[in-house]
N, C-alpha and C. Protein backbone atom coordinates (compact mmCIF):
# COMPACT_ATOMS: atom_id res chain seq x y z
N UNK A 1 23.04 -2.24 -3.07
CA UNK A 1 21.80 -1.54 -2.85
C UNK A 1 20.72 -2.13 -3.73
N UNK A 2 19.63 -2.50 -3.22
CA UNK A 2 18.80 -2.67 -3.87
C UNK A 2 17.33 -1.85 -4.23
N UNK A 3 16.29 -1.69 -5.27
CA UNK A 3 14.87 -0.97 -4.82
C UNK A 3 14.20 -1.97 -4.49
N UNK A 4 13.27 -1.27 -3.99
CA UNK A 4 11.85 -2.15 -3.14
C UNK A 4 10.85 -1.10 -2.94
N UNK A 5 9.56 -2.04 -2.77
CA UNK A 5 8.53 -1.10 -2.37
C UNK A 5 7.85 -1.46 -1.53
N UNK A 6 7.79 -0.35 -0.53
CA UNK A 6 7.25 -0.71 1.02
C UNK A 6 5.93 -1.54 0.39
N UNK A 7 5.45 -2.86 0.49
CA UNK A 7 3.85 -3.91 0.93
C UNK A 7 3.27 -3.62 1.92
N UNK A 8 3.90 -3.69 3.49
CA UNK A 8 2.89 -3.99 4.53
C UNK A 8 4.44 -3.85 5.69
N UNK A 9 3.24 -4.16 7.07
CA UNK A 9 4.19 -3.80 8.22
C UNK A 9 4.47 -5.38 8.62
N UNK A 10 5.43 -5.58 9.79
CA UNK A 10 5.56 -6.50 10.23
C UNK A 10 5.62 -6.12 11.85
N UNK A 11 4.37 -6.67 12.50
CA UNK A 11 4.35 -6.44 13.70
C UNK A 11 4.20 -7.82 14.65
N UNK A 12 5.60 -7.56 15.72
CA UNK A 12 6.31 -8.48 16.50
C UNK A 12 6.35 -7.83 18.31
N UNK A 13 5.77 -8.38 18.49
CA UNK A 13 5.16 -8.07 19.93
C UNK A 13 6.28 -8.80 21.06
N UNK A 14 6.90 -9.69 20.90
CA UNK A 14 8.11 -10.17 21.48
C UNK A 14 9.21 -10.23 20.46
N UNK A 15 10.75 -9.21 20.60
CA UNK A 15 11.71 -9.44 20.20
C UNK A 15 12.64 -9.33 20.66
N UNK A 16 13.93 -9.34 19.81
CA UNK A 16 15.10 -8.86 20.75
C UNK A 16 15.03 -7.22 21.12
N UNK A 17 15.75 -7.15 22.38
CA UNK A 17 16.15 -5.85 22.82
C UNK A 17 16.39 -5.14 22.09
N UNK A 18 17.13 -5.35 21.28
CA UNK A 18 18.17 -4.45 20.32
C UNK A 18 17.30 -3.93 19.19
N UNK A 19 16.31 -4.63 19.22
CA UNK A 19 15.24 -3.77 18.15
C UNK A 19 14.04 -3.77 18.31
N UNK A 20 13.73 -3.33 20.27
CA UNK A 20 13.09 -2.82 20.40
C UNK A 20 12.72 -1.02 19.89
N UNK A 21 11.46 -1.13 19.76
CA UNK A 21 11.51 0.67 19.14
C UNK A 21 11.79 0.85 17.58
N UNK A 22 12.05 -0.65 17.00
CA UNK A 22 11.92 -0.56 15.49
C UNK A 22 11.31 -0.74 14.88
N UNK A 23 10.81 -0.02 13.61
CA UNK A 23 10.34 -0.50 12.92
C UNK A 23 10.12 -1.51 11.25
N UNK A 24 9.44 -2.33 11.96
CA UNK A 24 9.70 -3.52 10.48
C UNK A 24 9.18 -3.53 9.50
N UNK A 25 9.16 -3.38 8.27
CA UNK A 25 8.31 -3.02 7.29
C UNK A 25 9.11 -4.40 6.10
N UNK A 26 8.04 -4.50 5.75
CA UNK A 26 7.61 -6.04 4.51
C UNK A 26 8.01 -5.29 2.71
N UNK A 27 9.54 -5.26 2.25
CA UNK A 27 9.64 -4.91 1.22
C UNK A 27 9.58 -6.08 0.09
N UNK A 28 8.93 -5.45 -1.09
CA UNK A 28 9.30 -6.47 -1.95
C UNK A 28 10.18 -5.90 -3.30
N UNK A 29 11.23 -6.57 -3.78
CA UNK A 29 12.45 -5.63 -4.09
C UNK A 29 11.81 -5.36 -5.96
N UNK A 30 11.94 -4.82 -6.02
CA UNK A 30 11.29 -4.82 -7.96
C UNK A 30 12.72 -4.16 -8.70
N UNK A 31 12.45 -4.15 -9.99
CA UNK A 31 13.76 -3.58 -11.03
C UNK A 31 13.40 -2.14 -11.60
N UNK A 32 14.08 -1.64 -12.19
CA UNK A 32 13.80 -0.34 -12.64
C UNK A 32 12.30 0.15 -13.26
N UNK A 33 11.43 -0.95 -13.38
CA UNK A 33 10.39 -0.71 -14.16
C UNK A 33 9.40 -0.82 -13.15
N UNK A 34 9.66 -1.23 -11.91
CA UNK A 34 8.90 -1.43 -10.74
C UNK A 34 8.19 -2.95 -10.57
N UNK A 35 9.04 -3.89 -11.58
CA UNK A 35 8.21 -5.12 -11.58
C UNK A 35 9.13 -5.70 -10.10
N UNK A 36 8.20 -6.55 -9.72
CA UNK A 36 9.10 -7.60 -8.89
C UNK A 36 9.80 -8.25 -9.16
N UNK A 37 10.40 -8.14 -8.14
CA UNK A 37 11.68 -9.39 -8.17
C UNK A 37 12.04 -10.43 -6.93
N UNK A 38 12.18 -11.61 -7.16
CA UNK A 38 12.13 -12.56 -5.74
C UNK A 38 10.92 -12.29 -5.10
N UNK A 39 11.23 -13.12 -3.88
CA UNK A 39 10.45 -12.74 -2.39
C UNK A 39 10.74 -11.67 -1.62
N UNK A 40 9.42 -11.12 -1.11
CA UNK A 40 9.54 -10.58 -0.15
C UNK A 40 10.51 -9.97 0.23
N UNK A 41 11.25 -8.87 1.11
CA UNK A 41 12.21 -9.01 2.27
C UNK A 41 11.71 -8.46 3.75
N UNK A 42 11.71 -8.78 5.08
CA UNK A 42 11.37 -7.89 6.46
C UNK A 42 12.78 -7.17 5.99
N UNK A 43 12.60 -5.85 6.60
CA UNK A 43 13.89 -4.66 6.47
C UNK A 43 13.20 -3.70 8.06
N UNK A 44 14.31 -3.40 8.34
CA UNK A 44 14.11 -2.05 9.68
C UNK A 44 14.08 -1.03 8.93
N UNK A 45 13.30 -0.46 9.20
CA UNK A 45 13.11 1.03 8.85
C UNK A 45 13.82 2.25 9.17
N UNK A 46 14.99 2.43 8.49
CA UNK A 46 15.99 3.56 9.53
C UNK A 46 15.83 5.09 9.25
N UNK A 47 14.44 5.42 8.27
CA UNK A 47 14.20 6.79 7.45
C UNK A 47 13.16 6.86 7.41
N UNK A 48 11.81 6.26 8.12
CA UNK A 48 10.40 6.75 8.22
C UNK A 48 9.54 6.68 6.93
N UNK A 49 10.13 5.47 6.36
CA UNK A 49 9.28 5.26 5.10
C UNK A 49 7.85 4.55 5.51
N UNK A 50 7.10 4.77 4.68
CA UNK A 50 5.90 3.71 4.64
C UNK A 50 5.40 3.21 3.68
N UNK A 51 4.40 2.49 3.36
CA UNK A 51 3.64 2.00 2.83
C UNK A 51 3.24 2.30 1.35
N UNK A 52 4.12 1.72 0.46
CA UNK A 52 3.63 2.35 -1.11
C UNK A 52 5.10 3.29 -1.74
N UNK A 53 5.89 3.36 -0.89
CA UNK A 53 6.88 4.11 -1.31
C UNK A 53 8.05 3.03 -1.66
N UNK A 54 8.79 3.64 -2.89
CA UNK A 54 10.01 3.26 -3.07
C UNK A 54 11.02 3.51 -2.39
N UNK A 55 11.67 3.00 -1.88
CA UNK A 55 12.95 2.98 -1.49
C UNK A 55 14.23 2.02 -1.52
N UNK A 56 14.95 2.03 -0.65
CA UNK A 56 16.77 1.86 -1.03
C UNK A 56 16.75 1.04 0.46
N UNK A 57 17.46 -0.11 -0.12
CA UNK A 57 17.85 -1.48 0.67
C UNK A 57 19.48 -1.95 1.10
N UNK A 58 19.41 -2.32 1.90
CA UNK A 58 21.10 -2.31 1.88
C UNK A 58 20.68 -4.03 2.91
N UNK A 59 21.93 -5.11 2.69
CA UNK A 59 21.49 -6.11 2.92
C UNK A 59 22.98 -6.51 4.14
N UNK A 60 23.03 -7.57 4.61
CA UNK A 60 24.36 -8.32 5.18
C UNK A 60 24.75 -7.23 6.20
N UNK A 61 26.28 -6.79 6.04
CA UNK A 61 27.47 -6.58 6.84
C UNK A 61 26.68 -4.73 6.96
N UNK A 62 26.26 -4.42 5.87
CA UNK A 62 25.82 -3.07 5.57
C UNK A 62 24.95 -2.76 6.42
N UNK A 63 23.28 -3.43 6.28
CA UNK A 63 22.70 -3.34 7.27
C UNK A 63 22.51 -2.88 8.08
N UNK A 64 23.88 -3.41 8.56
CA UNK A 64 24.04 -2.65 10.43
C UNK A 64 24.92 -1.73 10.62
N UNK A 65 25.00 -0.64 9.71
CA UNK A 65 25.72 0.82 9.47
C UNK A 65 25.18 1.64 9.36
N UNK A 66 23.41 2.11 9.72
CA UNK A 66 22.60 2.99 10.03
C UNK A 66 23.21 3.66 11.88
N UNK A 67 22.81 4.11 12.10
CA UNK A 67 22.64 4.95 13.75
C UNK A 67 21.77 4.33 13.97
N UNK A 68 20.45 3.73 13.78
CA UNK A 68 19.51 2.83 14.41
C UNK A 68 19.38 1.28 14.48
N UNK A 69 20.91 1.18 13.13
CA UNK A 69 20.85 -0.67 13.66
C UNK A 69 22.26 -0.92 13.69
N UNK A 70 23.02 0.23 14.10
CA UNK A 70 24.65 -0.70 14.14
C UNK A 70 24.46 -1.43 15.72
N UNK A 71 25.35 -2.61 15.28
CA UNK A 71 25.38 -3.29 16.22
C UNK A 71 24.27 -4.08 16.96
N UNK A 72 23.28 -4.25 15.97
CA UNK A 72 22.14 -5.18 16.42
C UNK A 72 21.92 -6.48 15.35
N UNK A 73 20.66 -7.28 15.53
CA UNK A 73 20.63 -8.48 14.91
C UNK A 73 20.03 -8.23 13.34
N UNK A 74 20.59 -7.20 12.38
CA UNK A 74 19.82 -6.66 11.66
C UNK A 74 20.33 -7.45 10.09
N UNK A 75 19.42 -8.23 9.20
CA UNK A 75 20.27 -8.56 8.04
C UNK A 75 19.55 -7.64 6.66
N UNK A 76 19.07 -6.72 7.00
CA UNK A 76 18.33 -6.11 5.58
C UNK A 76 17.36 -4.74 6.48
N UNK A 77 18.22 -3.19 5.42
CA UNK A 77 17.67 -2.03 6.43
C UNK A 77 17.21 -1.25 5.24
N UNK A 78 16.19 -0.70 5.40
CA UNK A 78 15.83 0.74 4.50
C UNK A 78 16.06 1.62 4.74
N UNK A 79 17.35 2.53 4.23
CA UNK A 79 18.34 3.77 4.22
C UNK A 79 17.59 5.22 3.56
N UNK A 80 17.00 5.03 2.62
CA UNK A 80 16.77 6.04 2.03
C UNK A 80 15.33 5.74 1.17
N UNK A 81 14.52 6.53 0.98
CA UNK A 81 13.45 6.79 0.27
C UNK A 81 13.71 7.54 -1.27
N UNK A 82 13.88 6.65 -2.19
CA UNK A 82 13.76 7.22 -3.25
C UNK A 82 12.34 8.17 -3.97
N UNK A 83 13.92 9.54 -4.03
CA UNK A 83 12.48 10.74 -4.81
C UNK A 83 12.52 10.67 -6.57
N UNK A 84 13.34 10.31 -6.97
CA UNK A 84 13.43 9.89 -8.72
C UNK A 84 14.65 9.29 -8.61
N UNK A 85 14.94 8.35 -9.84
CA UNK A 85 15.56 8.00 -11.05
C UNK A 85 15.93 7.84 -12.11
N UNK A 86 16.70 8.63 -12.80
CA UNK A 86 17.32 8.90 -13.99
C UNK A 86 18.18 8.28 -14.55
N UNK A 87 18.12 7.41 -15.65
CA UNK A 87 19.23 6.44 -17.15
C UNK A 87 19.26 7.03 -17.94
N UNK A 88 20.13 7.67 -18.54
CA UNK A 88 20.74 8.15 -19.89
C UNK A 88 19.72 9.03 -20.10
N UNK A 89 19.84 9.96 -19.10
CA UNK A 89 19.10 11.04 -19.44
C UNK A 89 17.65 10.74 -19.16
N UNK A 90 16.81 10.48 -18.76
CA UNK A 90 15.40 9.66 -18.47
C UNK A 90 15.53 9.54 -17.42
N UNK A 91 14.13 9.53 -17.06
CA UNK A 91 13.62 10.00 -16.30
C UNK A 91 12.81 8.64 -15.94
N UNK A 92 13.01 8.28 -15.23
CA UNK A 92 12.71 7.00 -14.94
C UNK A 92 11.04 6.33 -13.76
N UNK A 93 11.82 6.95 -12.60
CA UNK A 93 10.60 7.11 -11.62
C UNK A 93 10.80 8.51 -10.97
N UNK A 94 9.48 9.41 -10.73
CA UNK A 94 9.65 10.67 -9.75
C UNK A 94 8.28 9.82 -8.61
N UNK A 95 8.91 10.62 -7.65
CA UNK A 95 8.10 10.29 -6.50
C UNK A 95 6.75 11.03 -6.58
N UNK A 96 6.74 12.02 -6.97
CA UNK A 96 5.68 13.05 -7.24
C UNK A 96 4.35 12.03 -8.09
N UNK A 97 4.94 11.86 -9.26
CA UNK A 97 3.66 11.19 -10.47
C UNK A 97 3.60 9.82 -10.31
N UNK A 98 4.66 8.84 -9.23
CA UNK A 98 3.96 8.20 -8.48
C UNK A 98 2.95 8.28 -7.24
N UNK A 99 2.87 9.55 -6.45
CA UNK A 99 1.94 9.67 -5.90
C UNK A 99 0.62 9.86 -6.41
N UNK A 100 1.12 10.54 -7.18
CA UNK A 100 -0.85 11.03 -8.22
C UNK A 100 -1.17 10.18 -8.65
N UNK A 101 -0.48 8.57 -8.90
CA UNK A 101 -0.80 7.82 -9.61
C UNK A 101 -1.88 6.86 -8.96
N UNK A 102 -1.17 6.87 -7.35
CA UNK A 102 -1.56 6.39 -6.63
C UNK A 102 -3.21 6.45 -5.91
């Protein structure tokens, strides 16, 4: 599993069948402190995240173990929308005082 934070959309006007009706969204994966990390990733959207939010990545064989991408051409999906994170007691990120921040 990795974090990321939704950047931008990716809109594809000819694709495969299999993901038609999906949506693609442009993560870029960061570390606990919210810095980046690597490039980019395109991910399907399998939980109605958008734009500015943290969330939870799952990559390869995994991927395609949602209800909206098993069994399609999928190599990287966004499962879940992270609402906080907590280390040794800390309090790490809340979704909340990242919104106000925002």
């Amino acid at each position: 599993m990795i974090f990321g934070r939704v950047i931008g959309n990716v809109v594809c006007t000819h694709k495969d069948e299999k993901l038609v009706g999906t949506k693609l969204l442009l993560v870029q994966p960061v570390d606990l402190k919210g810095a980046p990390l690597g490039n980019a990733l395109v991910a399907v959207d399998s939980v109605g995240s958008g734009e500015g939010e943290l969330v939870l990545l799952v990559q390869g064989s995994s991927a395609r173990q949602t209800r909206s991408t098993e069994a399609n051409p999928v190599d990287c999906t966004i499962f879940a929308v992270v609402d906080s994170v907590e280390k040794e007691g800390k309090t790490l990120f809340t979704k909340r005082e990242d919104f106000i921040k925002s």
